[in-house]
Protein backbone atom coordinates (compact mmCIF):
# COMPACT_ATOMS: atom_id res chain seq x y z
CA UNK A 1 104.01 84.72 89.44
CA UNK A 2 106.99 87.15 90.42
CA UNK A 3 105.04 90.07 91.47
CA UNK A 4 102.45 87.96 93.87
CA UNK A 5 105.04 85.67 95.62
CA UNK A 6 107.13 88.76 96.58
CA UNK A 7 104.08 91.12 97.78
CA UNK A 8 103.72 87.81 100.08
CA UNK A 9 106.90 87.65 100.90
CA UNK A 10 106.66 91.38 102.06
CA UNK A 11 110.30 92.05 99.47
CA UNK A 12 110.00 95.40 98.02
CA UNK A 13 108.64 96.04 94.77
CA UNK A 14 109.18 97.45 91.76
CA UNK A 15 106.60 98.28 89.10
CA UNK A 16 107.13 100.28 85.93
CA UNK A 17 104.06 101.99 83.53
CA UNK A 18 104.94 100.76 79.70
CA UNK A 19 102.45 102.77 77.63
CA UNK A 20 101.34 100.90 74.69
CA UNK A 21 101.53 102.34 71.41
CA UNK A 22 99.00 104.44 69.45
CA UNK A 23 99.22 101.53 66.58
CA UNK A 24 100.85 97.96 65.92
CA UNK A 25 104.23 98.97 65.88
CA UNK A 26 105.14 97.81 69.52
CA UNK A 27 108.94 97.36 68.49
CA UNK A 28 109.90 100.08 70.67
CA UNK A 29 107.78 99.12 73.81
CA UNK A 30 108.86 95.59 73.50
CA UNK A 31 112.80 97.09 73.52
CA UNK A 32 112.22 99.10 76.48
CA UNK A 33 110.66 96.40 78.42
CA UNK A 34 113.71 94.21 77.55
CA UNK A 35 116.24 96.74 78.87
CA UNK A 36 115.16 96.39 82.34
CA UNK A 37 113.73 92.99 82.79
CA UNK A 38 114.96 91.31 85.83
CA UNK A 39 115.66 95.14 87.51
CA UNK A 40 111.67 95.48 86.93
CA UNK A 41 109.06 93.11 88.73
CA UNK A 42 105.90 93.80 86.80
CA UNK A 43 104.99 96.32 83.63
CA UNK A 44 101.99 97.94 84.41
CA UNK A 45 100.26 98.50 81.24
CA UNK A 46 97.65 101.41 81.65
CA UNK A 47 94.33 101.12 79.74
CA UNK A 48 94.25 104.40 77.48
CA UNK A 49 95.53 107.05 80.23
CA UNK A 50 93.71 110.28 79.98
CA UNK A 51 91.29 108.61 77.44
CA UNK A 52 93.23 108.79 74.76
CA UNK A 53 93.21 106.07 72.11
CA UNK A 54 95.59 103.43 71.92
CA UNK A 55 96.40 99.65 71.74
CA UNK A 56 94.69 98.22 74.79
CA UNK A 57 96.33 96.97 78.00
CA UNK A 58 94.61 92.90 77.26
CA UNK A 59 96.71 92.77 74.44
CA UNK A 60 99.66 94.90 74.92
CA UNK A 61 100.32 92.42 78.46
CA UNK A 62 99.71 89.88 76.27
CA UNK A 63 102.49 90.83 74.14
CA UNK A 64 104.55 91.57 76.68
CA UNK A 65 103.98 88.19 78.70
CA UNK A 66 104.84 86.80 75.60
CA UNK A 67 108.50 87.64 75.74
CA UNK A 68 108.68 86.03 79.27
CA UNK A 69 108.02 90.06 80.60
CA UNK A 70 105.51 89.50 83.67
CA UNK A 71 102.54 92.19 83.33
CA UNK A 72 99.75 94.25 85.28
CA UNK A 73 97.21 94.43 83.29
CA UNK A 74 94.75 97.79 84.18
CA UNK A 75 90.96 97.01 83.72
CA UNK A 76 88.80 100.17 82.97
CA UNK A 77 85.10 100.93 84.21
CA UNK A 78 85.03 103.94 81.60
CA UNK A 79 85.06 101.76 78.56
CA UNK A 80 83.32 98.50 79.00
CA UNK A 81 80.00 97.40 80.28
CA UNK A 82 79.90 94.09 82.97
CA UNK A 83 79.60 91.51 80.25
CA UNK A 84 82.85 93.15 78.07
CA UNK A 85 85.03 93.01 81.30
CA UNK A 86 84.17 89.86 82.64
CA UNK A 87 85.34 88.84 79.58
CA UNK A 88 88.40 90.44 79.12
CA UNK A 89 89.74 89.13 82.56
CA UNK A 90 88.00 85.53 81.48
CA UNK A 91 90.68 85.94 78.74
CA UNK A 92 93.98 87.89 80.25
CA UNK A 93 93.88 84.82 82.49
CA UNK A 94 93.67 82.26 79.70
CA UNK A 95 96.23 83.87 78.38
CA UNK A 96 98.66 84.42 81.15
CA UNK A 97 97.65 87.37 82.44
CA UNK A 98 97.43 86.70 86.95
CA UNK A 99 98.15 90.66 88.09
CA UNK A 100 94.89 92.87 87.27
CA UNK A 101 94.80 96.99 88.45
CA UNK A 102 91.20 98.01 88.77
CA UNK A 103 90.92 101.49 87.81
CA UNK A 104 87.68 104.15 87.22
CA UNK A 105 89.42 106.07 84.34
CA UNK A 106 89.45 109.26 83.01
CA UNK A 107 86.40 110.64 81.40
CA UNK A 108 86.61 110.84 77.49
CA UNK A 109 86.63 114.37 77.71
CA UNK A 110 90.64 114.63 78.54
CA UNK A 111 90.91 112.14 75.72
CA UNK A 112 91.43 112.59 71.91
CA UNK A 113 87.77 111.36 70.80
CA UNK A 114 85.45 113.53 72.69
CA UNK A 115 82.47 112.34 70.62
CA UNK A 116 83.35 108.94 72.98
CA UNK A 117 80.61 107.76 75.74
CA UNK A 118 81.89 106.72 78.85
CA UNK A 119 79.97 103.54 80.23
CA UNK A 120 80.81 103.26 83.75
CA UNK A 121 77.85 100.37 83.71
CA UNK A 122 79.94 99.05 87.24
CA UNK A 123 81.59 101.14 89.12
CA UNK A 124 85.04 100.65 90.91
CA UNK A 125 83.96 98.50 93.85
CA UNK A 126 81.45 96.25 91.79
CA UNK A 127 83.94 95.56 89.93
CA UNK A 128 86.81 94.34 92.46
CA UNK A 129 83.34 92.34 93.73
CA UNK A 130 83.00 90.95 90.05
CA UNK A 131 86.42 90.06 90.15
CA UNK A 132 86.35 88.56 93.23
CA UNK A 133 83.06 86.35 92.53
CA UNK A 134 84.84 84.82 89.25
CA UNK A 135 87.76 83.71 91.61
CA UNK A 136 84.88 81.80 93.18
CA UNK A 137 83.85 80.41 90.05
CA UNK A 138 80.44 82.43 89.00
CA UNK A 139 80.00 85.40 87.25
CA UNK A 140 78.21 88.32 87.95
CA UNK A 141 74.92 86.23 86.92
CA UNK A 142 75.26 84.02 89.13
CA UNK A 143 76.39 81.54 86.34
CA UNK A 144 79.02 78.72 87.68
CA UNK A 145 82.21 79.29 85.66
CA UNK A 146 84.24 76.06 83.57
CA UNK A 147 87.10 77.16 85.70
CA UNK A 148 87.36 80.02 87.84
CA UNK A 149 90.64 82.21 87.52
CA UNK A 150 93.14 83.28 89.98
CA UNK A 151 94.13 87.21 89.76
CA UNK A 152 96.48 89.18 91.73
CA UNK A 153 94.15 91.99 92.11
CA UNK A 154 94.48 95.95 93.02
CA UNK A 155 93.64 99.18 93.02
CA UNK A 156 93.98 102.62 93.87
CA UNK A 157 93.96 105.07 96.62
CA UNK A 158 94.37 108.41 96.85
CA UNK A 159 96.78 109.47 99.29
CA UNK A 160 97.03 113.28 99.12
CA UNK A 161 93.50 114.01 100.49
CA UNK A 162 93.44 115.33 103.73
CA UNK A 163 90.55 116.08 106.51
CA UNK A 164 87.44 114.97 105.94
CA UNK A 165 88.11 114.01 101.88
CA UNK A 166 90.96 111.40 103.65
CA UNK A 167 87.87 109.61 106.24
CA UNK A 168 86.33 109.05 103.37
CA UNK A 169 88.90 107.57 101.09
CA UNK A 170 89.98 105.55 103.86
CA UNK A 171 86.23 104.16 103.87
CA UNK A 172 86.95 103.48 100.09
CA UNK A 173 90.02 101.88 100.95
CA UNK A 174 88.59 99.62 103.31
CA UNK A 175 85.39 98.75 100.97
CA UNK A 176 88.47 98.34 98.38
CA UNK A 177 90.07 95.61 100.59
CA UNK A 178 86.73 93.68 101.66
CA UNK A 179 86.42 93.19 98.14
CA UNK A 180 89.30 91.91 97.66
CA UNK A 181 92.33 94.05 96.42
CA UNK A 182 95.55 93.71 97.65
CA UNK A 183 97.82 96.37 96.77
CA UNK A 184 97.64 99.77 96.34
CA UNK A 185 99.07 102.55 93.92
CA UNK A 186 98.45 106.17 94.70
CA UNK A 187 99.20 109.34 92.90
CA UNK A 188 102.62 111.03 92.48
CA UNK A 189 104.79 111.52 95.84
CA UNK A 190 107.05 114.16 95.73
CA UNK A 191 106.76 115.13 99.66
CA UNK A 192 108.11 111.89 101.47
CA UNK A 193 107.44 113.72 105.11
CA UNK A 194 103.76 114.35 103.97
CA UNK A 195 103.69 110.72 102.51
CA UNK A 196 104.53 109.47 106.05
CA UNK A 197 101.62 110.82 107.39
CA UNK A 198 99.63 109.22 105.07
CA UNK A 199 101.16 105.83 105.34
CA UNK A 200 100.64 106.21 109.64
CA UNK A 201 97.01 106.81 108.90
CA UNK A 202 96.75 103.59 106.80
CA UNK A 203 98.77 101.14 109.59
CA UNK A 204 97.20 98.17 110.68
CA UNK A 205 95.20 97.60 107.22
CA UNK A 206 96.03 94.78 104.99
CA UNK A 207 96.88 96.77 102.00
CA UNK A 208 100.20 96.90 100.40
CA UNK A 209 100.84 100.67 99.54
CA UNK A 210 102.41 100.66 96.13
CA UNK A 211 103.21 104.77 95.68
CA UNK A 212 103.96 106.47 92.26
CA UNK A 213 107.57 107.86 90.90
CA UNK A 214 106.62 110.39 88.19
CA UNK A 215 109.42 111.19 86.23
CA UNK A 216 109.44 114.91 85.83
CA UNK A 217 111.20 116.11 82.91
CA UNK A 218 111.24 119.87 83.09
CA UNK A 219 110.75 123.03 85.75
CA UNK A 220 107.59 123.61 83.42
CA UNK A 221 106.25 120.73 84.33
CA UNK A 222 106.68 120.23 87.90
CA UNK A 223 105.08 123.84 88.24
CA UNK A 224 102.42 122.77 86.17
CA UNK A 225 101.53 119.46 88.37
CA UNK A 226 101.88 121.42 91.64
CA UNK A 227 99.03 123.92 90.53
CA UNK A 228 96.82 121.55 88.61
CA UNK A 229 96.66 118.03 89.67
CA UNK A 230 94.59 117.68 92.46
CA UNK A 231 95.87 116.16 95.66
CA UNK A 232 99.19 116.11 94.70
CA UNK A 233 102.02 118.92 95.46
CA UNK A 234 105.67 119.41 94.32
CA UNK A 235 107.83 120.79 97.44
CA UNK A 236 108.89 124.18 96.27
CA UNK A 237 112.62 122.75 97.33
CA UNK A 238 112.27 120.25 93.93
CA UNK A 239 111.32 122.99 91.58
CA UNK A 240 114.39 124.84 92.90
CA UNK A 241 116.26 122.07 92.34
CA UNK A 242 115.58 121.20 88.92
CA UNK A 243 115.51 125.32 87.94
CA UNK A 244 119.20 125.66 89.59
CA UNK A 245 120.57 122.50 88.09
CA UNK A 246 123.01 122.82 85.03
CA UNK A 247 121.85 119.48 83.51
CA UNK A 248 117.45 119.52 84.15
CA UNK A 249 116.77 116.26 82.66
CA UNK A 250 119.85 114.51 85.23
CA UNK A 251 118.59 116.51 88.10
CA UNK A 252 115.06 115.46 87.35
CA UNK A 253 116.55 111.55 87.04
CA UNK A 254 118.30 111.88 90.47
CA UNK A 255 115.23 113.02 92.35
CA UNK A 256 113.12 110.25 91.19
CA UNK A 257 115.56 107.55 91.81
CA UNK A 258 116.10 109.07 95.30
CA UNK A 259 112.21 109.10 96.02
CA UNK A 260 112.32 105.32 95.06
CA UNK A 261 114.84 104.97 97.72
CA UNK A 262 113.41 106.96 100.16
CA UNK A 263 109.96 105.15 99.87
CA UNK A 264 111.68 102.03 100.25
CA UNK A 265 113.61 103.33 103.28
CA UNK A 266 109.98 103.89 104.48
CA UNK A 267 108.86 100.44 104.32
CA UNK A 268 106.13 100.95 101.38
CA UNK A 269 105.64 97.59 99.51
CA UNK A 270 107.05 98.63 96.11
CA UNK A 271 107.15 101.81 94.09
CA UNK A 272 105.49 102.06 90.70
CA UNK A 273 107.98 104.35 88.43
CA UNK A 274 105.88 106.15 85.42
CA UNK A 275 108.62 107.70 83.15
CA UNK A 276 105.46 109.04 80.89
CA UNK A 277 107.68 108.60 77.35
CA UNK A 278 110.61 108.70 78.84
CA UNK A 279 111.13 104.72 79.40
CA UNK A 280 115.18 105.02 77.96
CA UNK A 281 115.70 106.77 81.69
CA UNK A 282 114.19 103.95 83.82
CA UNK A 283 117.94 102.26 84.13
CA UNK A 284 119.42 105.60 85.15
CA UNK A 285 116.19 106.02 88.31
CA UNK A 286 116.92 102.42 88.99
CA UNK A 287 120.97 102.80 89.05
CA UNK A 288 120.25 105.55 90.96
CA UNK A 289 118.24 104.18 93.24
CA UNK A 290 120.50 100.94 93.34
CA UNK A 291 117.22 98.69 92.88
């Protein structure tokens, strides 16, 4: 596939997030997908971000791969026990699926059903080992396999830590690579300087650093991210910037597309846009960005 052959190749990447929908109607995710295709490498299709209910990322990358639109599929330990996933990935490959993100998730209580049990029955490790044992052609029984699948496979890492919280993701990461992911996506950058630091730390590992783009859309917003989300800080100079601009929603287009540029300029592997809704503005980042 597209997306493996150029992580190879060492070209730069570019990933999108297309959200599926919260019911069948995928008409609109299917048209926003189809603007960009050929400016876009891979969709990653998240597996209910925040825990909130909605068609999941097996068959929305189906869908998708369907229309000739090559996919990252995200696999969840929050929702499925061994058996369920080893099944899932048994069928995103019959199915075309080759690019799989490994992710813990969110627990159900950010989500919409809070009466929802998480099952973490693996947890993020076992199950890069799990997927690395079916590429072998046995399951996590022990079972041989009637034909063992080939995934692109990766994961996440979190880059804002510092100290001793960094030592030990780096640890992670490494664990993370032994068993057997290849690229990386971390949280939202908004500080390339303090990104740099992050991406020295990490040299001379065989990981492909894959950094977010969030799309801000508002002053509210970026305030809101800076106090709240851990490990990850908007540079009092954006807020300004989006708070002094006539047109917000332009400004907030033209710093994303220059962070996609600027990470590239960096030598990261790819970036991994998330417009969060706003999908209509991903030509506008990537015009901006001339990718």
């Amino acid at each position: 596939m597209q997306m493996e052959k150029k992580l190879t190749s060492g070209e730069f990447l570019v990933l999108a997030e297309m959200e599926p929908p919260k019911g069948v109607d995928v008409s609109q995710m299917v048209a926003n997908a189809t603007t960009v295709r050929g400016r876009v490498d891979a969709f990653v299709v998240p597996e209910m971000s925040n825990a909130v209910m909605k068609m999941s990322s097996l068959g929305a990358a189906i869908l998708l791969q369907s229309k000739g639109l090559e996919t990252v599929m995200q696999l969840c330990c929050r929702d499925r026990n061994r058996l369920a996933l080893q099944a899932d990935l048994l069928a995103a490959q019959a199915l075309g699926v080759a690019n799989i993100m490994a992710v813990t998730g969110e627990d159900p209580s950010y989500g919409d059903h809070h009466r929802a049990r998480a099952v973490y029955d693996i947890d993020l490790v076992e199950l890069l080992e799990a997927i690395q044992n079916l590429q072998k052609g046995r399951d996590m029984a022990g079972v041989e396999l009637s034909g063992a699948p080939h995934f692109l496979v990766g994961s996440t890492v979190n880059s804002g830590t510092s100290g001793g919280a960094l030592d030990t993701e780096l640890a992670e990461l490494d664990r993370k690579i032994a068993a057997g992911a290849r690229f990386f996506v971390t949280p939202p950058v908004f500080d390339l300087e303090s990104f740099s630091g992050f991406m020295k730390k990490i040299s001379g590992r065989q990981a492909k650093i894959i950094p977010t783009v969030l799309l801000l859309k508002s002053v509210g917003m970026a305030r809101y991210i800076d106090r709240h989300l851990d490990n990850v800080t908007v540079p009092s100079e954006v807020i300004s910037r989006i708070q002094k601009a006539q047109d917000k929603v332009r400004e907030c287009v033209n710093i994303a597309a220059e962070l996609v540029s600027g990470l590239r300029k960096m030598g990261c592997s790819g970036v991994f846009i998330v417009p969060l809704g706003w999908e209509h503005k991903l030509v506008d980042i990537l015009d901006g960005a001339k990718a």
